[in-house]
Protein backbone atom coordinates (compact mmCIF):
# COMPACT_ATOMS: atom_id res chain seq x y z
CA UNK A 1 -0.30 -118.32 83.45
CA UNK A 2 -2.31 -115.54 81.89
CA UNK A 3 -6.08 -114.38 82.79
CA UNK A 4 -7.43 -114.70 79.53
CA UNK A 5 -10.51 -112.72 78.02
CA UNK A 6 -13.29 -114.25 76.56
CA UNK A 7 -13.18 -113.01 73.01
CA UNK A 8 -15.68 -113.86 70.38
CA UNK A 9 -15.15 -114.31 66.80
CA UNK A 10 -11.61 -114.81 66.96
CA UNK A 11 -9.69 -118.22 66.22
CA UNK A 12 -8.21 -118.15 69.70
CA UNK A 13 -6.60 -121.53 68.69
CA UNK A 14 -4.23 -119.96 66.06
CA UNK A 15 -0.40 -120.31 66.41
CA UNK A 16 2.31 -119.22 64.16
CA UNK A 17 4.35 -121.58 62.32
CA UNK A 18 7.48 -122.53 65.06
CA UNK A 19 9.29 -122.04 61.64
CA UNK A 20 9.56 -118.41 61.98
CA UNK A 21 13.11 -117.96 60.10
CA UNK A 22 13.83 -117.42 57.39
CA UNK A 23 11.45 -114.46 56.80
CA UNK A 24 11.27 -112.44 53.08
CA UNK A 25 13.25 -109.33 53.10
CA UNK A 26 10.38 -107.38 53.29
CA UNK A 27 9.07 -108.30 56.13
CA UNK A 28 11.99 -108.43 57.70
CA UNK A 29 12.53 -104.72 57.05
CA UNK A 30 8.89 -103.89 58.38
CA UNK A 31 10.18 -106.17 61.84
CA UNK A 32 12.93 -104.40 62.33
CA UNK A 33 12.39 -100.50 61.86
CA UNK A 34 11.23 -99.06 64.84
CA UNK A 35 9.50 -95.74 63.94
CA UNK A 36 5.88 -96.03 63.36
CA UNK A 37 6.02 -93.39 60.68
CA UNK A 38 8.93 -94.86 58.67
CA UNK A 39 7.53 -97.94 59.15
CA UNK A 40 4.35 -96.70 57.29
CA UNK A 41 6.39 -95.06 53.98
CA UNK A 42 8.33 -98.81 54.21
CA UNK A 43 4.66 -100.57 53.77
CA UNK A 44 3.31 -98.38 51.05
CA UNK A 45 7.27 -98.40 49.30
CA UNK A 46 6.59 -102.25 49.11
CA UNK A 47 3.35 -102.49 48.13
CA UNK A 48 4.35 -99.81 45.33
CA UNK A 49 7.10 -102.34 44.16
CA UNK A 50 9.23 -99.37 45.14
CA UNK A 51 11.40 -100.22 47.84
CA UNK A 52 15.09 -99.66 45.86
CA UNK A 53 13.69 -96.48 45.30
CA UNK A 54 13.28 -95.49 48.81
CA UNK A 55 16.08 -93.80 50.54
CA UNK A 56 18.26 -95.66 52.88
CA UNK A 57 17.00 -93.45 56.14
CA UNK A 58 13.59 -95.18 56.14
CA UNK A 59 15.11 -98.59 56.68
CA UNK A 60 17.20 -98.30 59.61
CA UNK A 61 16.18 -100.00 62.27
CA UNK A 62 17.20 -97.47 64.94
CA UNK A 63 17.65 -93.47 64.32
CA UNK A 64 20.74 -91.50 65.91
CA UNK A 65 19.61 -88.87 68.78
CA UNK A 66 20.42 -86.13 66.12
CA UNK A 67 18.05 -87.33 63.63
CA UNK A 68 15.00 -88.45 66.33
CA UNK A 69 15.16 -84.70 67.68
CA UNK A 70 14.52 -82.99 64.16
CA UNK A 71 12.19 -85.33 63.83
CA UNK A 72 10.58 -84.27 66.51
CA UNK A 73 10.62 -80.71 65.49
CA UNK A 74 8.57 -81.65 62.80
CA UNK A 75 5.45 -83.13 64.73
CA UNK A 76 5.93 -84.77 68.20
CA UNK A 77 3.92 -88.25 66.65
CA UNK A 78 7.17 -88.35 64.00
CA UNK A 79 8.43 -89.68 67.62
CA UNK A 80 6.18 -92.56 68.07
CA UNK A 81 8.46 -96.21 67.91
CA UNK A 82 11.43 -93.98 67.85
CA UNK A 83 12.69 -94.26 71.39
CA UNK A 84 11.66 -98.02 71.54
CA UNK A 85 14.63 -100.35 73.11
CA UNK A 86 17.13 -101.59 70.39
CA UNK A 87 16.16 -105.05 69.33
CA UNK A 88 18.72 -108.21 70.83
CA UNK A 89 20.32 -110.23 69.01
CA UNK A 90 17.96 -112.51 66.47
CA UNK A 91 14.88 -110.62 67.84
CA UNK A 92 11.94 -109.32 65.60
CA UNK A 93 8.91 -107.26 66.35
CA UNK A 94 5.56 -109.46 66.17
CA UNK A 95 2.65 -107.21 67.02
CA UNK A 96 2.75 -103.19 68.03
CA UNK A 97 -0.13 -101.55 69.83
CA UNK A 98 0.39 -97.71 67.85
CA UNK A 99 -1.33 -95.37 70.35
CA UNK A 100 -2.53 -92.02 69.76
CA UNK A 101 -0.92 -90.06 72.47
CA UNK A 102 0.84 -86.74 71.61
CA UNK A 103 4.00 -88.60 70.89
CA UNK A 104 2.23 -91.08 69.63
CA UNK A 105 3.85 -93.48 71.91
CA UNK A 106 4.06 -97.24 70.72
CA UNK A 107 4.34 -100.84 72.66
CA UNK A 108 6.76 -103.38 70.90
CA UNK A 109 6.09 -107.25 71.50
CA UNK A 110 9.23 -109.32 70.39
CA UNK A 111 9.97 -112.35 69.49
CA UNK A 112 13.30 -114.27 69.44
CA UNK A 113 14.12 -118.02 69.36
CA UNK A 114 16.66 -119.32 71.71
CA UNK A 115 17.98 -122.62 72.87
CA UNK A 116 15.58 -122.47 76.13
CA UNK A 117 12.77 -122.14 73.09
CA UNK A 118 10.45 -118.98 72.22
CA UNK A 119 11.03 -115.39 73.92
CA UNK A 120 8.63 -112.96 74.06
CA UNK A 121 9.55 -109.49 74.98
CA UNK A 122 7.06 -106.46 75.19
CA UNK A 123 8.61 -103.10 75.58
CA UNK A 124 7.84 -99.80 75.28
CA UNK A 125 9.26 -96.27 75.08
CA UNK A 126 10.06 -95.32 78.62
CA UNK A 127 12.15 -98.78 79.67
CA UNK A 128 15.10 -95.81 79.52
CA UNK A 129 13.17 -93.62 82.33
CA UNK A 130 11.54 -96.56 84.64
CA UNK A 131 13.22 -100.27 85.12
CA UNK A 132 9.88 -101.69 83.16
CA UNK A 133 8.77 -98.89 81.24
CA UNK A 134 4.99 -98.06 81.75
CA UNK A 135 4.41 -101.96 81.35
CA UNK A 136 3.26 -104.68 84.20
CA UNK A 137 5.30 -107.79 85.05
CA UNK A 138 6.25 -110.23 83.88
CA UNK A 139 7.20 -108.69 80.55
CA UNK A 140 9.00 -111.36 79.14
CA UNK A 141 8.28 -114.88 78.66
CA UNK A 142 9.88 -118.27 77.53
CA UNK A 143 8.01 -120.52 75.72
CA UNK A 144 8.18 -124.13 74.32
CA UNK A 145 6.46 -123.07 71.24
CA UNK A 146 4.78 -120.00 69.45
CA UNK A 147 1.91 -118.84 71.45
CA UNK A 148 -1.57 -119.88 70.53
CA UNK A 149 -3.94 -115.99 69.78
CA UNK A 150 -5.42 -116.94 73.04
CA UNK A 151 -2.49 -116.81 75.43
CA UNK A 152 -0.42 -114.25 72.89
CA UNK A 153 -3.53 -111.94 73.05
CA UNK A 154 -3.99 -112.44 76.85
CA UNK A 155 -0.62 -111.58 77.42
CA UNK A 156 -0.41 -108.66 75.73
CA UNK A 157 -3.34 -107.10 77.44
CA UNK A 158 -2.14 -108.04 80.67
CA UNK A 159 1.35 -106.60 80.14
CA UNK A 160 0.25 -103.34 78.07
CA UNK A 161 -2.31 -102.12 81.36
CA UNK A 162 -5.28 -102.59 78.83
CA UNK A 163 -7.20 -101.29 82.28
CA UNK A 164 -6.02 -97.86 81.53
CA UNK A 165 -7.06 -97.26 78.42
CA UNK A 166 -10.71 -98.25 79.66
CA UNK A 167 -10.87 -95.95 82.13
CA UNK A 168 -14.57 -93.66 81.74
CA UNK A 169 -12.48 -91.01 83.43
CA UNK A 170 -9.86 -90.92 80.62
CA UNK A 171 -12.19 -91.65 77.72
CA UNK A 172 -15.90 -90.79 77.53
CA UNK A 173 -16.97 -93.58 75.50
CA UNK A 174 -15.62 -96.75 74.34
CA UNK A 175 -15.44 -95.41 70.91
CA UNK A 176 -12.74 -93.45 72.35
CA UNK A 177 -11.09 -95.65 74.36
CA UNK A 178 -10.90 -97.95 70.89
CA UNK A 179 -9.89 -95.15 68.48
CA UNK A 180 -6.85 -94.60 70.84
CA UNK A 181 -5.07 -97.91 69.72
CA UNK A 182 -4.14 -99.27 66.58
CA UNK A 183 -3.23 -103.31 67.45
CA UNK A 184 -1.11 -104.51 63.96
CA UNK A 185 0.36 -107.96 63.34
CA UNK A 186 2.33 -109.66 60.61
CA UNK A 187 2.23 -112.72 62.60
CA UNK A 188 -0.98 -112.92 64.35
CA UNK A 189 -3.70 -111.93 61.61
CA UNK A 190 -6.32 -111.55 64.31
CA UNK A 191 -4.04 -109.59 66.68
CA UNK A 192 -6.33 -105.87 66.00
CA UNK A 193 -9.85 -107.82 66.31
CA UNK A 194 -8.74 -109.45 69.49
CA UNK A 195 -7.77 -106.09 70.80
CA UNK A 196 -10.55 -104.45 69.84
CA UNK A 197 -12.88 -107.11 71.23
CA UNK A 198 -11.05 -107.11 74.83
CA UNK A 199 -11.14 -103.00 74.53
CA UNK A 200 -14.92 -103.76 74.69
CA UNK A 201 -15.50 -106.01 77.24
CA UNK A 202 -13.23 -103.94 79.60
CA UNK A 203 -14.74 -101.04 78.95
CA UNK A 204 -16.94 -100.29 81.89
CA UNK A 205 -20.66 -100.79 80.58
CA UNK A 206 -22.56 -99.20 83.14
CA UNK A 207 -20.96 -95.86 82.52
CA UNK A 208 -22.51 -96.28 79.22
CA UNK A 209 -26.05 -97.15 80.60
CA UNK A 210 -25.57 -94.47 82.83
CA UNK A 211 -24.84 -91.83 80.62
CA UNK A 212 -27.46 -92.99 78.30
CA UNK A 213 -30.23 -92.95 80.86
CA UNK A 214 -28.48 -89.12 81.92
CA UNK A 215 -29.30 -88.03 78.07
CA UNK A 216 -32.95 -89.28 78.32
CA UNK A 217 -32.85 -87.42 81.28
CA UNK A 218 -31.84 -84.13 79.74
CA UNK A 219 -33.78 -84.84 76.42
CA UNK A 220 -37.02 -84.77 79.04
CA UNK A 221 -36.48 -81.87 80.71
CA UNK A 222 -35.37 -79.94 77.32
CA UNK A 223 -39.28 -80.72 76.62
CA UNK A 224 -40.44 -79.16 79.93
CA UNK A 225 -41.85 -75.42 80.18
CA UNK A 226 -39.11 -72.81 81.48
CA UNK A 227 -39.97 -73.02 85.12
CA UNK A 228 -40.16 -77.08 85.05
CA UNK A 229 -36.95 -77.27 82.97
CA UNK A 230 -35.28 -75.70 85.74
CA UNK A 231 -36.07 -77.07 88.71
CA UNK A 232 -35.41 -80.89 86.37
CA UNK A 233 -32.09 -79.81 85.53
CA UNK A 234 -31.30 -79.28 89.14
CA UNK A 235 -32.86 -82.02 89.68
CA UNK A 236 -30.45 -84.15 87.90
CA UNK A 237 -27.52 -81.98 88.16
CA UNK A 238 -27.96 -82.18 91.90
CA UNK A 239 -28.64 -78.86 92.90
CA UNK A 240 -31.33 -77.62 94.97
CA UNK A 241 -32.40 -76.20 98.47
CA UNK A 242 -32.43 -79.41 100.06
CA UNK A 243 -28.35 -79.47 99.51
CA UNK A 244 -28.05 -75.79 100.95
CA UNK A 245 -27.72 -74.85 97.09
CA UNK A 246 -29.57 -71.57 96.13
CA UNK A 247 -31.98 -71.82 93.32
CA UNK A 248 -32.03 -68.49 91.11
């Protein structure tokens, strides 16, 4: 069903409680409002014991087109989670993978229990300009029971085109490619260490070696006298007479 990625260190063999209902207030709240920056003055209003205090806006789920535009006018990332699908009926958000685009664009995984059993959704915030979003099929899938971390975490990477984000062409290092996602879960408590885990083992490690042996490289011919430098830098750079290049 899914291609699963060998992940260390993580209890692959966790599942949720099927007794999802009936959840605290609270977290209720934080499952149901969509924009990642609301969301974040929600958490910090509850762990402040502060929540009647905080106004009403911050716990909608969904924002009118009015108020997501000036918004916007702030900062662009005051966008991020904002133009994510409404929920459907009896649906909750279980995991988001935050991502550190411009707009800070987010991808929702949902969760809603039905007569057929367990529904998982993942959306994102283009499902309004392309039939499935930026996301692969299948997006959604009906379960018997909660999904184990192994098959939940397998899912989501297969969905959310993990691939991309690995790309050397996109992101120089891994250390980039894993500072552009923030993977958080109420219900999977290993959700961020299993994405950060399959982050690494996609990311290409050959372009790694390679652009560690290229430093050496350079570090070498810094060393050299002028003339040598030169004709090492080309060298490695590819340049030279025998390529019809002139050599100053």
């Amino acid at each position: 069903m899914f291609i699963h990625v060998d992940v260390k260190g993580v209890d692959l063999s966790f599942r949720p409680s099927s007794r999802l209902f009936p959840l605290t207030a609270e977290k209720l709240l934080l499952s149901r409002v969509k924009g990642t920056q609301r969301r974040e003055s929600l958490t910090a209003a509850i762990e402040e014991d502060r929540l009647s205090h905080l106004h009403p806006f911050f716990t909608q789920t969904s924002l009118s087109a009015e108020d997501r535009h000036a918004r916007a006018a702030i900062h662009p990332s005051f966008m991020g989670g904002e133009y994510l699908p409404d929920f459907e009926e009896g649906e909750l958000e279980v995991a988001r993978l935050s991502l550190k685009s411009v707009t800070a664009d987010v991808i929702s995984v949902r969760l809603r229990r039905t007569e057929d059993g367990f529904v998982y959704r993942i959306v994102d915030e283009y499902m309004d300009e392309y039939e499935n979003g930026l996301l692969d099929q299948p997006s959604t899938i009906v379960v018997d029971q909660p999904l184990t971390m192994k098959d939940f975490g397998a899912f989501v990477v297969q969905v959310s085109r993990m691939d991309h984000w690995c790309d050397p062409e996109s992101y120089d290092t891994e250390e980039e490619a894993q500072d552009f996602v923030v993977a958080t879960s109420e219900f999977y408590p290993e959700f961020s260490a299993y994405i950060a885990e399959a982050i690494s083992l996609n990311y290409p490690k050959d372009r790694i070696a390679e652009d560690e042996e290229c430093d050496d490289r350079r570090r070498v011919a810094r060393d050299m006298p002028e003339q040598s430098r030169r004709e090492r830098m080309e060298s490695i750079n590819g340049y030279g007479e025998n390529e019809g290049v002139k050599t100053k």
